[in-house]
Structure formats: C-alpha cells, structure tokens
PDB file of N, CA and C in Angstrom:
ATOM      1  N   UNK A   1      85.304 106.718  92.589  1.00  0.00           N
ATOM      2  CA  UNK A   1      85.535 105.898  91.404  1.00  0.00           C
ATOM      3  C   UNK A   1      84.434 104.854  91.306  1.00  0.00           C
ATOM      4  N   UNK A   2      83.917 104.750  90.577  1.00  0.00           N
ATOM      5  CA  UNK A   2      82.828 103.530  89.912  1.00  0.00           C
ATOM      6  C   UNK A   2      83.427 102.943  88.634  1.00  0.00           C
ATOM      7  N   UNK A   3      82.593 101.160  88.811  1.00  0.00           N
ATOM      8  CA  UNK A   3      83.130 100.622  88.049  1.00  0.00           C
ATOM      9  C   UNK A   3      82.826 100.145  86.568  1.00  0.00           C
ATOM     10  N   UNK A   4      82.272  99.705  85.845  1.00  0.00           N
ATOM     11  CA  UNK A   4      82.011  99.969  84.152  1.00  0.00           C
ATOM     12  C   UNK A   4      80.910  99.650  84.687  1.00  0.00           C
ATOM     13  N   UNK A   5      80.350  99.170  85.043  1.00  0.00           N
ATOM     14  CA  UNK A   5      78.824  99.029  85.344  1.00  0.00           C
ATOM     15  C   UNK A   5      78.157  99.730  85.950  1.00  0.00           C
ATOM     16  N   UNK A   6      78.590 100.588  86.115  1.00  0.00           N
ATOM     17  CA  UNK A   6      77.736 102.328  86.993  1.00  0.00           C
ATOM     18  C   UNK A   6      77.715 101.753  88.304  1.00  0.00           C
ATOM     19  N   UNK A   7      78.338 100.886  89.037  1.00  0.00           N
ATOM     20  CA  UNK A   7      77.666 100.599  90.303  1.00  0.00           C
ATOM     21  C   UNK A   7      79.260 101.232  91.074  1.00  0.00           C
ATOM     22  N   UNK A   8      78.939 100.873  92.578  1.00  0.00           N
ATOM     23  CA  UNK A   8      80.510 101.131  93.143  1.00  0.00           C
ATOM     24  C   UNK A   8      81.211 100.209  93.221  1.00  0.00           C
ATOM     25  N   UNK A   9      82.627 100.754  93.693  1.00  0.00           N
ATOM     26  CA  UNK A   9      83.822  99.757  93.971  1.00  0.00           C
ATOM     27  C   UNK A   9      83.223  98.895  95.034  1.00  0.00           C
ATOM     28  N   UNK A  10      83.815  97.364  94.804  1.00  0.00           N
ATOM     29  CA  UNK A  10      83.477  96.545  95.406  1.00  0.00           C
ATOM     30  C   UNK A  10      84.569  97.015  96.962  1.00  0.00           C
ATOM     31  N   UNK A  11      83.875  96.492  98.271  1.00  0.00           N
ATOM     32  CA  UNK A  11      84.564  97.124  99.222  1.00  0.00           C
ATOM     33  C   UNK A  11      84.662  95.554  99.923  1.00  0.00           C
ATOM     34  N   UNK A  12      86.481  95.364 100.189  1.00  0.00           N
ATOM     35  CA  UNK A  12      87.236  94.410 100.805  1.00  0.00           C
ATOM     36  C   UNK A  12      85.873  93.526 101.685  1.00  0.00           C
ATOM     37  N   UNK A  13      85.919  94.147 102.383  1.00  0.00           N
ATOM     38  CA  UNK A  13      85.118  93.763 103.531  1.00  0.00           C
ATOM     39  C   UNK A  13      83.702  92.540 103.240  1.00  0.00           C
ATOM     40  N   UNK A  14      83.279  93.140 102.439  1.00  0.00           N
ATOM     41  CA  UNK A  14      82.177  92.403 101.918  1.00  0.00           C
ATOM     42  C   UNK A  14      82.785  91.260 100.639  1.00  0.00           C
ATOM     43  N   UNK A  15      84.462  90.678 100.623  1.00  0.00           N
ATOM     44  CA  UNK A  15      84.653  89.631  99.718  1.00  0.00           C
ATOM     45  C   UNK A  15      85.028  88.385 100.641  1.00  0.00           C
ATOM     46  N   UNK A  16      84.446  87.116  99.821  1.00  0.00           N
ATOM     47  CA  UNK A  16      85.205  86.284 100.422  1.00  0.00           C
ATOM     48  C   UNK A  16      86.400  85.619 100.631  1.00  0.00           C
ATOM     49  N   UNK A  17      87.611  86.376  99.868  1.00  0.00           N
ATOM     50  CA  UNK A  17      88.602  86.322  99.617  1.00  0.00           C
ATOM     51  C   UNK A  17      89.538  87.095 100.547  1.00  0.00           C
ATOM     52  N   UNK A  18      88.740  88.160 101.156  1.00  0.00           N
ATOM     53  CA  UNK A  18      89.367  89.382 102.253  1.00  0.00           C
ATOM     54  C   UNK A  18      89.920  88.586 103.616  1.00  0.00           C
ATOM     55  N   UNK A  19      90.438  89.059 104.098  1.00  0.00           N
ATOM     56  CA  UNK A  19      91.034  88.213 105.338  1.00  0.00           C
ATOM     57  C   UNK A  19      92.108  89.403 106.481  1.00  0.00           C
ATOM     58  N   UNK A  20      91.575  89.408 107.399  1.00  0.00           N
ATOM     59  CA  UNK A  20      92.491  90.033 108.213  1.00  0.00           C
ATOM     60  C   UNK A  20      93.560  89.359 109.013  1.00  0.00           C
ATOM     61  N   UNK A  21      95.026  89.578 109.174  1.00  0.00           N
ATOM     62  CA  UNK A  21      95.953  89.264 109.144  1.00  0.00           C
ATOM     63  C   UNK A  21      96.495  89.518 110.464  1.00  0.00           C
ATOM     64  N   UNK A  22      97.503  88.866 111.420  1.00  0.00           N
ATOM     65  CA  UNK A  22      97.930  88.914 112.549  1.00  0.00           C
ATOM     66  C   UNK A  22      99.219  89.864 112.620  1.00  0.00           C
ATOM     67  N   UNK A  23      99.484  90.539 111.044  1.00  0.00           N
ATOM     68  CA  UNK A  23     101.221  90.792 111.015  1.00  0.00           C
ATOM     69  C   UNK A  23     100.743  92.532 111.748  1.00  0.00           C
ATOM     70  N   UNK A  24     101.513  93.401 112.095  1.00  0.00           N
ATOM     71  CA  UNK A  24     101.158  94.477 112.193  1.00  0.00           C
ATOM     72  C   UNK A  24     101.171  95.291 111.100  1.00  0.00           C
ATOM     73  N   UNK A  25     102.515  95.282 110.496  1.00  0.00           N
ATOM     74  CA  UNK A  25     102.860  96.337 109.054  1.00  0.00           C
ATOM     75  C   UNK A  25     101.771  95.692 107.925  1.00  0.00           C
ATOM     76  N   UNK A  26     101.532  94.692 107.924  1.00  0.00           N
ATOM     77  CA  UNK A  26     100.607  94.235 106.885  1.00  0.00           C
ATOM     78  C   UNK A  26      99.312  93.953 107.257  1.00  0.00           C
ATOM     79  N   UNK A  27      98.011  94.368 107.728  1.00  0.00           N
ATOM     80  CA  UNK A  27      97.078  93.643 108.387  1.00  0.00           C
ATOM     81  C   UNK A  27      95.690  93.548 107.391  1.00  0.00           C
ATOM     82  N   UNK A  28      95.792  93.832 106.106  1.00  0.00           N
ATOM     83  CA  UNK A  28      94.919  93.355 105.302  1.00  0.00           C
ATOM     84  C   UNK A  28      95.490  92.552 104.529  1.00  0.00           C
ATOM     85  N   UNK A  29      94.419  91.429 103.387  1.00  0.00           N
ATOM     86  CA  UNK A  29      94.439  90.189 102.817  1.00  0.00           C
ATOM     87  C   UNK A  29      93.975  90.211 102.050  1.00  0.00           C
ATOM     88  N   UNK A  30      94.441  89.619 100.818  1.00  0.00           N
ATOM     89  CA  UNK A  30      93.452  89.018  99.919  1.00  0.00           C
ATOM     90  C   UNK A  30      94.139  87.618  99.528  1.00  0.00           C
ATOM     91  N   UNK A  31      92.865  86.029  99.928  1.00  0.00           N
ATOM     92  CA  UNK A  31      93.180  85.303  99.125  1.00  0.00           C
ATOM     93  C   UNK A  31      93.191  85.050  97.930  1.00  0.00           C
ATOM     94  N   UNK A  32      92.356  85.740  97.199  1.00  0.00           N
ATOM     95  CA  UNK A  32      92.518  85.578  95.446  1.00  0.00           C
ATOM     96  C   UNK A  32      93.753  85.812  94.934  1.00  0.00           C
ATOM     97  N   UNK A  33      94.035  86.795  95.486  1.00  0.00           N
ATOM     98  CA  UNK A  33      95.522  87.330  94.669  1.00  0.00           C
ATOM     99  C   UNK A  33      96.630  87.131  95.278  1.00  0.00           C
ATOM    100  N   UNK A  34      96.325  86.449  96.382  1.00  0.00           N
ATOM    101  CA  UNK A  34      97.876  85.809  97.654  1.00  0.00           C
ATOM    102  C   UNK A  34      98.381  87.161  98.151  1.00  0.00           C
ATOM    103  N   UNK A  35      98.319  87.797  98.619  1.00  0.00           N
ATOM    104  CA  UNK A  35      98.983  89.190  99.249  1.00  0.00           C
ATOM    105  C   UNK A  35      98.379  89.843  99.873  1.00  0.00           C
ATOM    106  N   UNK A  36      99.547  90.555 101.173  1.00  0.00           N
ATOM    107  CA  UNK A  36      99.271  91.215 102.187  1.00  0.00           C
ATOM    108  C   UNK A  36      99.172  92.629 102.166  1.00  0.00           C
ATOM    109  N   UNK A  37      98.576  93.315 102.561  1.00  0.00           N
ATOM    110  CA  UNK A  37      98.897  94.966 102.094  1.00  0.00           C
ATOM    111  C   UNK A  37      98.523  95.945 103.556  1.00  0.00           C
ATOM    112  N   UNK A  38      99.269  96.878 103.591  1.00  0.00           N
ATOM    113  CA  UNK A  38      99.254  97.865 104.493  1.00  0.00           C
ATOM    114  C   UNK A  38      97.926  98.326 104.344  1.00  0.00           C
ATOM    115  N   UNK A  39      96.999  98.518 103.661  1.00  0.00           N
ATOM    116  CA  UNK A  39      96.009  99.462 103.438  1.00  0.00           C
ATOM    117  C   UNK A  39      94.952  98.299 102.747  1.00  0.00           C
ATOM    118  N   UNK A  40      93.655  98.625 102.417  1.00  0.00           N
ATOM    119  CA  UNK A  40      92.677  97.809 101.970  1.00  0.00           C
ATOM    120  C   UNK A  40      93.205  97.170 100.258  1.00  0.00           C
ATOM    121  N   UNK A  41      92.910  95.984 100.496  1.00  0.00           N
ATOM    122  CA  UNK A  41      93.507  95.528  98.950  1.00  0.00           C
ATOM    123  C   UNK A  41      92.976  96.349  97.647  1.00  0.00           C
ATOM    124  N   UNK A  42      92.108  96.402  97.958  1.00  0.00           N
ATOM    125  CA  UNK A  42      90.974  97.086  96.099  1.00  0.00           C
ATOM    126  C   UNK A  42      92.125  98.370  95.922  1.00  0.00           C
ATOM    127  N   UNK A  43      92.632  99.629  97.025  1.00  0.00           N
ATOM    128  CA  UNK A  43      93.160 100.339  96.852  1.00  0.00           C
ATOM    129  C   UNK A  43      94.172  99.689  96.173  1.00  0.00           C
ATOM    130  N   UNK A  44      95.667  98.653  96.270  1.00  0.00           N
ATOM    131  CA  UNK A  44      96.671  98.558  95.814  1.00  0.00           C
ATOM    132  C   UNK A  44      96.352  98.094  94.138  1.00  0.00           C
ATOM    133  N   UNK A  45      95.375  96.905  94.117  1.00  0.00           N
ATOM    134  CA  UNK A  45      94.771  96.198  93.071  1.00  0.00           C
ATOM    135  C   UNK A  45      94.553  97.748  91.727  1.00  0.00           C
ATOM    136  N   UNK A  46      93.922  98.910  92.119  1.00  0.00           N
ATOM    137  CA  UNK A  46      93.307 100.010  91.361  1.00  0.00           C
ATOM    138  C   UNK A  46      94.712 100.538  91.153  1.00  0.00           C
ATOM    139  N   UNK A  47      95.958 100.530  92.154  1.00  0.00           N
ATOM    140  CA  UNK A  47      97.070 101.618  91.389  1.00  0.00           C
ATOM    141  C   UNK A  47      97.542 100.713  90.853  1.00  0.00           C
ATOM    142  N   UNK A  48      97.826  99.372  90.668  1.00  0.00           N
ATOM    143  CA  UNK A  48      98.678  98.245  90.121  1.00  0.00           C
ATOM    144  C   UNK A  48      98.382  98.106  88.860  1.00  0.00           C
ATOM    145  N   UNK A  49      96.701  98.074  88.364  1.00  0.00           N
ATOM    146  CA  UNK A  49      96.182  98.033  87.155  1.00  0.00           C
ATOM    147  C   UNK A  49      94.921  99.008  86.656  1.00  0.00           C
ATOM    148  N   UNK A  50      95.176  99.664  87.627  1.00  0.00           N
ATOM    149  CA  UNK A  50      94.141 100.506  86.839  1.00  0.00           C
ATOM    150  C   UNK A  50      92.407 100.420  86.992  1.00  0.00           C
ATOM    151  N   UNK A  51      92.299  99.031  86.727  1.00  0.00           N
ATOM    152  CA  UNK A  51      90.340  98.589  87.423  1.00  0.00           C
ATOM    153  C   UNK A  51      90.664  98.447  88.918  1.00  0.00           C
ATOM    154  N   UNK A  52      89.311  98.064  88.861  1.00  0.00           N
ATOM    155  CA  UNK A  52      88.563  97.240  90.214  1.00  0.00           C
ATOM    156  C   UNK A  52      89.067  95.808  89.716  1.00  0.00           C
ATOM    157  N   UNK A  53      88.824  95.488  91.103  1.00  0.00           N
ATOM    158  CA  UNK A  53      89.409  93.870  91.440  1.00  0.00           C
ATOM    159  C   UNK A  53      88.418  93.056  90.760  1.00  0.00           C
ATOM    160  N   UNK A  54      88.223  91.822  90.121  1.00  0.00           N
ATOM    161  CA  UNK A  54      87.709  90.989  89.007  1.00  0.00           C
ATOM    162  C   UNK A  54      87.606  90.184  89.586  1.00  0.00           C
ATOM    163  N   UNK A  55      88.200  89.630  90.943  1.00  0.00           N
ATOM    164  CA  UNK A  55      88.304  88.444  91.574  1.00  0.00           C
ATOM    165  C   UNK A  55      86.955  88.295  92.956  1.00  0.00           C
ATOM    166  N   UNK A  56      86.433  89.758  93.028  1.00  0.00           N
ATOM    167  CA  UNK A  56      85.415  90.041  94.017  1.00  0.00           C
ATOM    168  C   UNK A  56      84.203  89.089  94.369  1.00  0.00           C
ATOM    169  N   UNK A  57      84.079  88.366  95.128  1.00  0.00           N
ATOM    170  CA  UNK A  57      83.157  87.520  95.463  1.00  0.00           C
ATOM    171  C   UNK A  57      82.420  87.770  96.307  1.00  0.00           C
ATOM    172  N   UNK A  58      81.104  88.073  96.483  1.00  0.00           N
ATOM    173  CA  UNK A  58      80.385  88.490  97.550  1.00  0.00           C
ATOM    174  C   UNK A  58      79.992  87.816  98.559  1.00  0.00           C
ATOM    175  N   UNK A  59      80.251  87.926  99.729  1.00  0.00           N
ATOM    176  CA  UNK A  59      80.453  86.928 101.031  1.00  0.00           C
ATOM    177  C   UNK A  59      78.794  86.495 101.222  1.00  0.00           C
ATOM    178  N   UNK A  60      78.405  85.110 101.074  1.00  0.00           N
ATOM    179  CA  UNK A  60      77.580  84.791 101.522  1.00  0.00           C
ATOM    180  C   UNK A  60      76.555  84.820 102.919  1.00  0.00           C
ATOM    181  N   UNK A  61      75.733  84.995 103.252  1.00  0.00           N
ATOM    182  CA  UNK A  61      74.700  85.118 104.170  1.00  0.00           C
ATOM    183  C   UNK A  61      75.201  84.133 105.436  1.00  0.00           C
ATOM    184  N   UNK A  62      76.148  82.976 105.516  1.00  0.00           N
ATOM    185  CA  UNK A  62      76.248  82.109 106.507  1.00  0.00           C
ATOM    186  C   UNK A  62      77.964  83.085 106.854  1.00  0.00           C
ATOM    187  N   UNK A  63      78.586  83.630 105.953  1.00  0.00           N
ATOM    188  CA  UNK A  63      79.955  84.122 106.147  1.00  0.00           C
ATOM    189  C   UNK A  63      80.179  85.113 106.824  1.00  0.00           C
ATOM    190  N   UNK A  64      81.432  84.852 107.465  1.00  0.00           N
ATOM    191  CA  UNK A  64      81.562  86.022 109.299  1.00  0.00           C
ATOM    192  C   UNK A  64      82.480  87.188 108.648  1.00  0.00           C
TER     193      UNK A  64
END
C-alpha cells in the first residue's frame, strides 16, 4: 500500500510519537493518538480509517 503521494507507508518505528510499551498483550504505542495495540499502530490506524496515519512525525537525528 502507498500513500497519495506515491511514496510508502510511513513505518511506526521511524515516528516520534511510536513508543514501546512494558504491557505484554499490548506492546506497541502511539502517542498521537493515545493507544496501545497488539500489532504496529499504522496497521490498526489503515483498518480503522482507511489512510495512512496523518499524525506521522519523523524522528529527528538526536532521537533513540
């Protein structure tokens, strides 16, 4: 899947909003959208509405 701009899906990992989580059943994050998810967020975000996530921020050069 690509997104209206011919480029690819933005991937969790590389947002600054992504966050990995201590729970077991839930161990991915997103702070933009407050929620925990079994599986990488962009996946739940794409069946929930249909796009790519809008909230994607690309993790800066100093960010771990």
């Amino acid at each position: 899947m690509h997104t209206e701009s011919g480029g690819k899906l933005p991937i969790c990992n590389n947002c600054t909003h992504y966050f990995i989580t201590h729970e077991a059943h839930f161990r991915y994050g997103c702070r933009a959208l407050d929620f925990k998810s079994q599986r990488q967020p962009i996946l739940d975000v794409i069946e929930a509405s249909g796009q790519p996530c809008h909230y994607f921020q690309k993790k800066g050069a100093g960010s771990k």
